[in-house]
N, C-alpha and C. Protein backbone atom coordinates (compact mmCIF):
# COMPACT_ATOMS: atom_id res chain seq x y z
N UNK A 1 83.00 -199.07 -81.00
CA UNK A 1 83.54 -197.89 -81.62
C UNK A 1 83.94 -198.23 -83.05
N UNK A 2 83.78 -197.29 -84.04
CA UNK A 2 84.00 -197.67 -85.48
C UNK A 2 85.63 -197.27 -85.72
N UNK A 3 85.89 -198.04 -86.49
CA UNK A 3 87.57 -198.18 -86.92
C UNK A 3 87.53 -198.72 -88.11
N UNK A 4 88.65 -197.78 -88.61
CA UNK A 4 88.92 -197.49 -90.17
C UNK A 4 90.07 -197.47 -90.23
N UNK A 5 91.44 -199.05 -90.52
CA UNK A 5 92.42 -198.71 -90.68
C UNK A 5 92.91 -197.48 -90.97
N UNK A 6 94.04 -197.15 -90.50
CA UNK A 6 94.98 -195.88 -91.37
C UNK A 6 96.19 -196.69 -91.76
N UNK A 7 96.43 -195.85 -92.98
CA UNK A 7 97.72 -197.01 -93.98
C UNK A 7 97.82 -198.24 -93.57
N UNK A 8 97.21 -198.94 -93.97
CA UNK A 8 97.35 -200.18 -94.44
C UNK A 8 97.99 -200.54 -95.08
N UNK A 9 98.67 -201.61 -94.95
CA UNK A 9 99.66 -202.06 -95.67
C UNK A 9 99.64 -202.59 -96.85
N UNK A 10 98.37 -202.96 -97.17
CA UNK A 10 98.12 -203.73 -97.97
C UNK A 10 97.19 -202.56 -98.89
N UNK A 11 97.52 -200.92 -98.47
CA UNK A 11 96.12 -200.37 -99.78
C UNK A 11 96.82 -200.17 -100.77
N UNK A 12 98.16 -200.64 -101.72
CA UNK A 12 97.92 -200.52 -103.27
C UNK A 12 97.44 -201.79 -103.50
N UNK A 13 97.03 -202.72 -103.01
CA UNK A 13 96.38 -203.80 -103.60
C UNK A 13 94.92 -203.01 -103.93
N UNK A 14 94.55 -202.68 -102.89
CA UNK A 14 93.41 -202.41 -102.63
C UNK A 14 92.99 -201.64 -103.92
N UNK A 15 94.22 -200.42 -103.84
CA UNK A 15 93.72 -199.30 -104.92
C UNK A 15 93.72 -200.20 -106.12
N UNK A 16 94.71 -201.22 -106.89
CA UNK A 16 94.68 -201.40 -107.78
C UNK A 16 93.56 -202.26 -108.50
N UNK A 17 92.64 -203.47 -107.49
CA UNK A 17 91.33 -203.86 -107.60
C UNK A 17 90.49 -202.37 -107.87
N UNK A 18 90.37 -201.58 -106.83
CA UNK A 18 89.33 -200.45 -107.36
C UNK A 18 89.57 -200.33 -108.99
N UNK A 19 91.09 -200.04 -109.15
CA UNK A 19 91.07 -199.47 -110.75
C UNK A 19 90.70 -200.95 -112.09
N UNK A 20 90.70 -202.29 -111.47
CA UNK A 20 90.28 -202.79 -112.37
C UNK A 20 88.75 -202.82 -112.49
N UNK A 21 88.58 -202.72 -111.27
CA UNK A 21 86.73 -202.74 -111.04
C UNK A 21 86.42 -201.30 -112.41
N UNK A 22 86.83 -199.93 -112.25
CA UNK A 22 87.18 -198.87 -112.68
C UNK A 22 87.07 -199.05 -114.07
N UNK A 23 88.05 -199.97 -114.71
CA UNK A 23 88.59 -200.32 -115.98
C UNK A 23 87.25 -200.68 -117.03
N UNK A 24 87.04 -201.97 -116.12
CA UNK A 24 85.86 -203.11 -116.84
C UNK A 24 84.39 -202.26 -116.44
N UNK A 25 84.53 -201.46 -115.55
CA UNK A 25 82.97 -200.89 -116.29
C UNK A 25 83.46 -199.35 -117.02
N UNK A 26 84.45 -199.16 -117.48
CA UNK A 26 84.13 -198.05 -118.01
C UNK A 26 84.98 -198.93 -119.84
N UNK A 27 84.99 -200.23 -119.82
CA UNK A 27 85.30 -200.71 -121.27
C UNK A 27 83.60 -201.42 -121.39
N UNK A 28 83.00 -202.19 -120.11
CA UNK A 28 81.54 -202.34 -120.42
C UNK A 28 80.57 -201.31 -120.66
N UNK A 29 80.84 -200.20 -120.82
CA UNK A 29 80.07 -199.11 -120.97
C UNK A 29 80.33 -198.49 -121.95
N UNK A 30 81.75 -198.92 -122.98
CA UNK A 30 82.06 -198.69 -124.18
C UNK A 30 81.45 -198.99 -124.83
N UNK A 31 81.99 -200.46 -124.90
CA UNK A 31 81.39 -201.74 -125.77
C UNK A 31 79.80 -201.18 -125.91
N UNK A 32 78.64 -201.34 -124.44
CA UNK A 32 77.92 -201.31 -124.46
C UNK A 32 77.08 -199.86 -125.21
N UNK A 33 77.75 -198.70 -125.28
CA UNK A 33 77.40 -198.24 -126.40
C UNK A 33 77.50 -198.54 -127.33
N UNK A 34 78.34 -198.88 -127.63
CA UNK A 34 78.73 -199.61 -129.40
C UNK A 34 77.60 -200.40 -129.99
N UNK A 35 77.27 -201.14 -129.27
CA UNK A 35 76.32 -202.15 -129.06
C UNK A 35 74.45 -202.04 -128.90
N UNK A 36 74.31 -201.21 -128.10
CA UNK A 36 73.29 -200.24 -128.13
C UNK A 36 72.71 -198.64 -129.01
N UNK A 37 73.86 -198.62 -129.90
CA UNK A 37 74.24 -197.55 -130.50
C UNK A 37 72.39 -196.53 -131.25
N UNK A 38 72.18 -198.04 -131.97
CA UNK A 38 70.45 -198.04 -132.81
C UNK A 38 69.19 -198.15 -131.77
N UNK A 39 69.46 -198.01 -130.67
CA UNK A 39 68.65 -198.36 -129.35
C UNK A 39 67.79 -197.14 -129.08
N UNK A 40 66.90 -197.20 -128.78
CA UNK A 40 66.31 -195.97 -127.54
C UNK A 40 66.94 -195.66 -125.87
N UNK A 41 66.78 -195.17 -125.54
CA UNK A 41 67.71 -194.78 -124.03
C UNK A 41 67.34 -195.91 -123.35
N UNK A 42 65.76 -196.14 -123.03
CA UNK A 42 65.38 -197.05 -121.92
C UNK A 42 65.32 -198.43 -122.86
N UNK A 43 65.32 -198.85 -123.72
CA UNK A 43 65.32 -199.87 -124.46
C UNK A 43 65.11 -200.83 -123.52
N UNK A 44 64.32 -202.25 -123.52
CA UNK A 44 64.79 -203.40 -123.20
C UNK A 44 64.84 -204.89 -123.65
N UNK A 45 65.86 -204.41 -124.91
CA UNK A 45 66.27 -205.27 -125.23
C UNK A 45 66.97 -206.59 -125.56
N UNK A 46 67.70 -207.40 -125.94
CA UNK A 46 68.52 -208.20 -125.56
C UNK A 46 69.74 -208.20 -125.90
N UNK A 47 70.46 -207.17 -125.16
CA UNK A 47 71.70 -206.91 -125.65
C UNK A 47 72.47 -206.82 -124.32
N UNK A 48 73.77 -208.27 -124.63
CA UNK A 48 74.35 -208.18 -123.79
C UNK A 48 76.03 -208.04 -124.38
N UNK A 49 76.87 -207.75 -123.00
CA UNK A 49 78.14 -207.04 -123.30
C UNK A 49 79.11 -207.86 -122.38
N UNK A 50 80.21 -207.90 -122.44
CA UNK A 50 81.40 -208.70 -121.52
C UNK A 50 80.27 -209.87 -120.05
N UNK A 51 79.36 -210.57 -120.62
CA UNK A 51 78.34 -210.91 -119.84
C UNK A 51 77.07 -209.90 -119.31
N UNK A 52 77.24 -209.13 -119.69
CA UNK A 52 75.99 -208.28 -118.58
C UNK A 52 74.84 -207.76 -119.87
N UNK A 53 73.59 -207.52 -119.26
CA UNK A 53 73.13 -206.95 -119.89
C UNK A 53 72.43 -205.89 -120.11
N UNK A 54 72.56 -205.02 -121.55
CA UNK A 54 72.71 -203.70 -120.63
C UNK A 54 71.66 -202.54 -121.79
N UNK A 55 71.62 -201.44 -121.69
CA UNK A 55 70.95 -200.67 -122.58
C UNK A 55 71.65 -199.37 -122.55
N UNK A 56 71.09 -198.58 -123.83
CA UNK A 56 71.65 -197.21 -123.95
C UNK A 56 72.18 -196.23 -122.34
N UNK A 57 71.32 -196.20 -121.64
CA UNK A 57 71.38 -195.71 -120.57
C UNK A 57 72.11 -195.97 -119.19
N UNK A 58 72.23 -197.94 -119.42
CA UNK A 58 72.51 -198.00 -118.61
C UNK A 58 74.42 -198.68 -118.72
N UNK A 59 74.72 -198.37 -119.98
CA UNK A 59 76.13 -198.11 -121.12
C UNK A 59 76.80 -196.50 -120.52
N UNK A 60 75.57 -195.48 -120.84
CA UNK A 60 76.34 -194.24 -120.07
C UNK A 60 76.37 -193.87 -118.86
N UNK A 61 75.17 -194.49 -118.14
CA UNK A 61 75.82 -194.61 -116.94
C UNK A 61 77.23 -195.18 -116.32
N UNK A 62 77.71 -196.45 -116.79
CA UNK A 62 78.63 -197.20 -116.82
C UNK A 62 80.05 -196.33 -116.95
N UNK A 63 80.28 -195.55 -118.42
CA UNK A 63 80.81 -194.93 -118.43
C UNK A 63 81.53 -193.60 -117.24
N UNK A 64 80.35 -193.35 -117.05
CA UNK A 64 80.44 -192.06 -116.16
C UNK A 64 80.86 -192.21 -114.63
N UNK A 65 80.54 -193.52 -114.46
CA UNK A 65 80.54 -194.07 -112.96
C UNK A 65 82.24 -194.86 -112.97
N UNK A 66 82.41 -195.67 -114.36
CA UNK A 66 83.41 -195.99 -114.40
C UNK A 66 84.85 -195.14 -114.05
N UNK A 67 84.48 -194.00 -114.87
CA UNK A 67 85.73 -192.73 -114.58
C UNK A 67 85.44 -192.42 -112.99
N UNK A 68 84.29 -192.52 -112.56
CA UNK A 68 84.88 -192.21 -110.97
C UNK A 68 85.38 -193.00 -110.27
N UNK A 69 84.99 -193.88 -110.57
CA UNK A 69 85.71 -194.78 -109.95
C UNK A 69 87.08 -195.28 -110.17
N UNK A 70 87.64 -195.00 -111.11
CA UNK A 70 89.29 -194.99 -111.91
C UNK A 70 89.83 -193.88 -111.04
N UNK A 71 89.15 -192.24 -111.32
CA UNK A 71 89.71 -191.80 -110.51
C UNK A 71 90.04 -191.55 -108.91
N UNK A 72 88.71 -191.94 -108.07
CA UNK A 72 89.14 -192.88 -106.73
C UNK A 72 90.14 -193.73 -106.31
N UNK A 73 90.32 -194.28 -107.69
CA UNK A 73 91.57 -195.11 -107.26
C UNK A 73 92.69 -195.19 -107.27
N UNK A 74 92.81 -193.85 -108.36
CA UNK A 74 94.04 -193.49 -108.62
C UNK A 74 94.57 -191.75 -107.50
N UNK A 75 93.45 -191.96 -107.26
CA UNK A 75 93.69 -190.31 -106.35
C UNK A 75 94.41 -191.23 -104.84
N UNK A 76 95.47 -189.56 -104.87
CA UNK A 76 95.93 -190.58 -103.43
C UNK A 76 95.78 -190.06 -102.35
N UNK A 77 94.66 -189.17 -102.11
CA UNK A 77 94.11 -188.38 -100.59
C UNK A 77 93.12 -189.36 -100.06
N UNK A 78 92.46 -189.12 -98.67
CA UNK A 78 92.01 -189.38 -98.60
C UNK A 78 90.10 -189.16 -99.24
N UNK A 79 90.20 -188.44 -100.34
CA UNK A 79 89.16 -188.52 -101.43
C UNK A 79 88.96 -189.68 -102.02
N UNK A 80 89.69 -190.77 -102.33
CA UNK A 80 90.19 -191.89 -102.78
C UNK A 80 89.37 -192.56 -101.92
N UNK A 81 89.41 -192.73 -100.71
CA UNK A 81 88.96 -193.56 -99.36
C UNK A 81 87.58 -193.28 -99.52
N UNK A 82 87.09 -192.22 -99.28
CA UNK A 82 85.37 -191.71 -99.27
C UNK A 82 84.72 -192.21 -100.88
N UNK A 83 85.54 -191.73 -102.08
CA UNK A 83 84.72 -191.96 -103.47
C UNK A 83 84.59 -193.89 -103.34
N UNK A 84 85.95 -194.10 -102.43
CA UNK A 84 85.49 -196.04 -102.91
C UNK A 84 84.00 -196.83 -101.89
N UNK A 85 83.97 -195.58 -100.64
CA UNK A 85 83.34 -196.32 -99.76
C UNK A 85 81.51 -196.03 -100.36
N UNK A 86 81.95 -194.63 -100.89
CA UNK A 86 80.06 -194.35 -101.70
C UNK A 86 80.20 -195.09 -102.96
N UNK A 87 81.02 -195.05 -103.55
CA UNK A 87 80.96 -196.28 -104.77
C UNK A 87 80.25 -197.20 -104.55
N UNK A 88 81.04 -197.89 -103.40
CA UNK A 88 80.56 -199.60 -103.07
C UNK A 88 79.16 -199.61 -102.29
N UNK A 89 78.70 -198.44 -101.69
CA UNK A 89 77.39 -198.26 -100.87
C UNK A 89 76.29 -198.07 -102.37
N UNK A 90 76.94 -197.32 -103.06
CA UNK A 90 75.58 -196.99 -104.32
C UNK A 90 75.94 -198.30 -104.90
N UNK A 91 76.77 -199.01 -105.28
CA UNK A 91 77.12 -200.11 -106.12
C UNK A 91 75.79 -201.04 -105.36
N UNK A 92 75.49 -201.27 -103.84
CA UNK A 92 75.10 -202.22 -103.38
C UNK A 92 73.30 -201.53 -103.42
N UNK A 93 73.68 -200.35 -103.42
CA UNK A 93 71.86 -200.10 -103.07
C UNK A 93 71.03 -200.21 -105.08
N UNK A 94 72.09 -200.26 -105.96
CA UNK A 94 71.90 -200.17 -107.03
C UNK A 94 71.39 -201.59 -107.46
N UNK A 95 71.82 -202.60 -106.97
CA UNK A 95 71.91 -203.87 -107.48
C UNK A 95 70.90 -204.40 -106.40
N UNK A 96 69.62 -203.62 -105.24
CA UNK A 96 69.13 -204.54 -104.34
C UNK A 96 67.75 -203.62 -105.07
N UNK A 97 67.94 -202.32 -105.46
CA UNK A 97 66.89 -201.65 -106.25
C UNK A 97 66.48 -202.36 -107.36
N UNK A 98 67.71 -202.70 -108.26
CA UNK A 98 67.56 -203.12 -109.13
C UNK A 98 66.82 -204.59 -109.36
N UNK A 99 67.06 -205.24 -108.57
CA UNK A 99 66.53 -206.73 -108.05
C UNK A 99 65.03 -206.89 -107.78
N UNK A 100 64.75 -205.88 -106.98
CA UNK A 100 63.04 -205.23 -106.65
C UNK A 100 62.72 -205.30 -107.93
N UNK A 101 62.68 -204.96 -108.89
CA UNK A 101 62.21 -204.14 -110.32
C UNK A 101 62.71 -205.40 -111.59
N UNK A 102 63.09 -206.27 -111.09
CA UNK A 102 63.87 -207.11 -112.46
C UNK A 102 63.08 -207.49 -113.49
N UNK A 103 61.91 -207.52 -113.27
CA UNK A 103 61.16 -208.45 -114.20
C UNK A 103 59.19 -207.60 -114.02
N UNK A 104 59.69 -206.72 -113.84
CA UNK A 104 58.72 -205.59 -114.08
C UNK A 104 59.20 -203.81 -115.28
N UNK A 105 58.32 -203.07 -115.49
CA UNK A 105 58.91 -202.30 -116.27
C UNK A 105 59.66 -200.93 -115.59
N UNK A 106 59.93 -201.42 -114.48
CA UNK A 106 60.75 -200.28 -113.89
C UNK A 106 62.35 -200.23 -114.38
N UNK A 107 62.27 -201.29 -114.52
CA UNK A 107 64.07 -202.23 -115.14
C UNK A 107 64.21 -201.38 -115.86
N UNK A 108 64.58 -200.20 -115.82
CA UNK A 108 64.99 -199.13 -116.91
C UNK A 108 66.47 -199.25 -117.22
N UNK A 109 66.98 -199.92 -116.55
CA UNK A 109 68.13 -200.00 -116.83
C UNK A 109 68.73 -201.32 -117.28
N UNK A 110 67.75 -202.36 -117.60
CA UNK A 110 67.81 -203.51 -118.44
C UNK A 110 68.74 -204.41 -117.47
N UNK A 111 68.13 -204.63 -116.32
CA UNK A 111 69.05 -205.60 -115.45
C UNK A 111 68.97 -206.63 -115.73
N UNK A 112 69.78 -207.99 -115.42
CA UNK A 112 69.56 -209.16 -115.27
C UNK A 112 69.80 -209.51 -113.74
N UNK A 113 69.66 -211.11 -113.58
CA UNK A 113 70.15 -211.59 -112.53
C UNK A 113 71.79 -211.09 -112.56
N UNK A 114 72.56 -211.60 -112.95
CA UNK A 114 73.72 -211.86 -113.42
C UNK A 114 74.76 -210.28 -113.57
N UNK A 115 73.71 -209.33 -113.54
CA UNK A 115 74.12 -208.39 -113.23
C UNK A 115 74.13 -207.50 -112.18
N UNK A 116 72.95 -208.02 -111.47
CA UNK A 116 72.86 -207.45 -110.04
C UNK A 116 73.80 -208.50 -109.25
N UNK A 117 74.14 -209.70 -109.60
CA UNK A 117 75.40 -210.33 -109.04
C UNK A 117 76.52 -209.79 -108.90
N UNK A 118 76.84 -209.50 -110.34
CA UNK A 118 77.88 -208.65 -110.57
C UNK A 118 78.20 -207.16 -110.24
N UNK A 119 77.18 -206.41 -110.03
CA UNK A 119 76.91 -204.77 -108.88
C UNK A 119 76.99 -205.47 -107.39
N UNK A 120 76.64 -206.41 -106.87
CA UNK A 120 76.54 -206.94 -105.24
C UNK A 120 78.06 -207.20 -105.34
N UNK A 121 78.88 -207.77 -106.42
CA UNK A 121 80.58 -207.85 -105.90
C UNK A 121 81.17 -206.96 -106.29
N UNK A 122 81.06 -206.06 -107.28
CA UNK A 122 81.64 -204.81 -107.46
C UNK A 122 81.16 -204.13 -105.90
N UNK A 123 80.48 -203.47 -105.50
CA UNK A 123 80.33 -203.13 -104.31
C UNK A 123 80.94 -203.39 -103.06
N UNK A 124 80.62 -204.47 -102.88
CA UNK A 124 81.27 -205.30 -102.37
C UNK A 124 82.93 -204.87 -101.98
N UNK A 125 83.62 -205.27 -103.19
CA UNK A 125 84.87 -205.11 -103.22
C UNK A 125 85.39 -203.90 -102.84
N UNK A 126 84.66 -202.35 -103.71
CA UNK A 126 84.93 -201.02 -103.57
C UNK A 126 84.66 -200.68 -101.77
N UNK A 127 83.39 -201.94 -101.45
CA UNK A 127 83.32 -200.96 -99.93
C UNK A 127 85.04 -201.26 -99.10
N UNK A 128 85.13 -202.64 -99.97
CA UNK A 128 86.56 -203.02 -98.65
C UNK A 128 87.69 -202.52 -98.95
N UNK A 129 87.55 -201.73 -100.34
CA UNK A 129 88.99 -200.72 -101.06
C UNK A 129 88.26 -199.89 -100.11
N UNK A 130 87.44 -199.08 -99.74
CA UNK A 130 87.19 -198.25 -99.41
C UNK A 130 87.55 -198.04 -97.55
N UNK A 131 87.26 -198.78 -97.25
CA UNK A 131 87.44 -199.50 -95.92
C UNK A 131 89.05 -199.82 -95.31
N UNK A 132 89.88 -199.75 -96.10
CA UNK A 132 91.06 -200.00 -96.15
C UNK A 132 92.25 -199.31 -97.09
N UNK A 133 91.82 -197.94 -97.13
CA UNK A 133 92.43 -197.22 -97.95
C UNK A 133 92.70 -195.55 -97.48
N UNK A 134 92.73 -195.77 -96.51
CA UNK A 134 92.54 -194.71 -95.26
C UNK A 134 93.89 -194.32 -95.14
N UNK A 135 94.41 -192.96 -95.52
CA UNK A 135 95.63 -192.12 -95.24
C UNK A 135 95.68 -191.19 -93.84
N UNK A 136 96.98 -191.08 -93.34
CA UNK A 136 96.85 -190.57 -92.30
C UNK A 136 98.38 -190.27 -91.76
N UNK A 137 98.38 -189.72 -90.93
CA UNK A 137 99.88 -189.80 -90.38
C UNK A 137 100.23 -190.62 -89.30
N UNK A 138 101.77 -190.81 -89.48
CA UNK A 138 102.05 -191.97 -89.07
C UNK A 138 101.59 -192.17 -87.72
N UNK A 139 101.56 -190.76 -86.64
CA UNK A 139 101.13 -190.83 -85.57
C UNK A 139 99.71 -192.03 -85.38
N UNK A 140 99.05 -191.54 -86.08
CA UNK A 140 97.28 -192.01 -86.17
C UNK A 140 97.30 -193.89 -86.20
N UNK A 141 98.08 -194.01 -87.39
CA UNK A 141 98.78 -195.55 -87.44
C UNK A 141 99.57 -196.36 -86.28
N UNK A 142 100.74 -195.36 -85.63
CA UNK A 142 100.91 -196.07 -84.54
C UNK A 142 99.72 -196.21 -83.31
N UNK A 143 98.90 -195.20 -83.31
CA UNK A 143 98.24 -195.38 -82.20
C UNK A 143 97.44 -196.61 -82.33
N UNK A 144 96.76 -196.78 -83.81
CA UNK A 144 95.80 -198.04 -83.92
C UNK A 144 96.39 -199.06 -83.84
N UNK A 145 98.02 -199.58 -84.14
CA UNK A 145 98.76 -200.61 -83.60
C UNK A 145 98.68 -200.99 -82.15
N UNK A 146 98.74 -199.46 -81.25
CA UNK A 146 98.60 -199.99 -80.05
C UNK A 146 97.60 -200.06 -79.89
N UNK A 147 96.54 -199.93 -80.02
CA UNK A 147 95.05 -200.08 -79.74
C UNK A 147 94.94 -201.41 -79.99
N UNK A 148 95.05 -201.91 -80.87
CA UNK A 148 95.04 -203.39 -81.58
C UNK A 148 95.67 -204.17 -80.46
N UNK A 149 97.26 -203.85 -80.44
CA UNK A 149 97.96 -204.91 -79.32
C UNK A 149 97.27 -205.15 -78.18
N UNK A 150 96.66 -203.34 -77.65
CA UNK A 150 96.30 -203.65 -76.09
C UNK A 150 94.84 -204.58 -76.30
N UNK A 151 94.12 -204.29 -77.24
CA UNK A 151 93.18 -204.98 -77.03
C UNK A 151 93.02 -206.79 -77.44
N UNK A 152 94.09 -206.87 -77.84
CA UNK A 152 94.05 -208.51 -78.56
C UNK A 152 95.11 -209.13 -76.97
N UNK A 153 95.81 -208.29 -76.23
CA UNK A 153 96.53 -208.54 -75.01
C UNK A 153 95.67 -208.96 -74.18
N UNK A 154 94.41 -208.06 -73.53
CA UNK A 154 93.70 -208.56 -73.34
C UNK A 154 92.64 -209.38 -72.79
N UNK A 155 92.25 -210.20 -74.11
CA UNK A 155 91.21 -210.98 -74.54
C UNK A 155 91.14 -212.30 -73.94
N UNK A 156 92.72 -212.32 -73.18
CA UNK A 156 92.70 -213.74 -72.55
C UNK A 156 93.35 -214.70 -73.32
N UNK A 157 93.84 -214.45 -75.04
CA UNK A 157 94.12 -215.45 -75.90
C UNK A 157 93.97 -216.53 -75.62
C-alpha cells in the first residue's frame, strides 16, 4: 500500500531545500540570460553559468520553472506537496531525455553531462520534499503513527 507521510516533522527542512533548489535555478536562469543575451534561442554554444551549461532557451526555461518551484515551497497547502512531487518527476524525466540527445542535435537545450547530473539531484531532492511534505490533520498523523507502531510491533524485531 502507498504511504505518504502526513506532517512530518521534519517538512520545513524539506520546504526550505525546495526553496534553495528554487533560488539557484531561478539566479541560473538570470545569469544565464545575461550571458546568452547576443544568442539565438536554440544556440549551442559554449556558454556556461554557476557550472552548467546553458542557452537562451534553456536560461528561460530556468527562470520560469525556478518561480515554481519557489512558489511550491513557499505555499503551505497541500499544493506545495503535489508542485514538489511533479517538479522532481519532470526534473528526472528532463535530465534522462536530455541524456538520450546529449551529443546529437536534439540538445536544444544545450545540455551537458554535468547538467543532467545536476537535474538527476535537483529531482531527486524535490521528489523527497515532495514525498514528505504532506499536510493533513492531526487525526490522519496519529493514525499513521499507529500504523507504523503496529506494524514495526510486529515484525518480530
Amino acid at each position: 500500500m502507498a504511504h505518504i507521510p502526513v506532517n512530518h516533522p521534519a517538512r520545513p527542512v524539506y520546504r526550505i531545500l525546495a526553496g534553495l533548489i528554487g533560488l539557484y535555478i531561478v539566479a541560473f536562469g538570470v545569469f544565464g540570460l545575461v550571458e546568452t543575451a547576443d544568442e539565438v534561442l536554440f544556440s549551442r554554444g559554449s556558454h556556461w553559468v554557476l557550472g552548467l551549461r546553458t542557452n537562451m532557451a534553456f536560461a528561460l526555461v530556468s527562470v520560469v520553472f525556478g518561480l515554481i518551484v519557489i512558489f511550491g515551497a513557499v505555499h503551505r497547502g497541500n499544493i506545495g506537496h503535489l508542485m514538489n512531487l511533479t517538479a522532481g518527476v519532470v526534473f528526472l524525466v528532463v535530465a534522462l531525455v536530455m541524456l538520450t540527445v546529449l551529443q546529437t542535435e536534439a540538445n536544444i537545450l544545450n545540455f551537458s553531462i554535468s547538467t543532467v547530473v545536476v537535474s538527476m539531484l535537483f529531482g531527486l531532492v524535490l521528489l523527497a520534499t515532495g514525498l514528505y511534505d504532506k499536510i493533513g490533520p492531526h487525526e490522519d498523523a496519529g493514525m499513521e503513527h499507529e500504523v507504523r507502531d503496529r506494524s514495526g510491533a510486529g515484525s518480530g524485531g
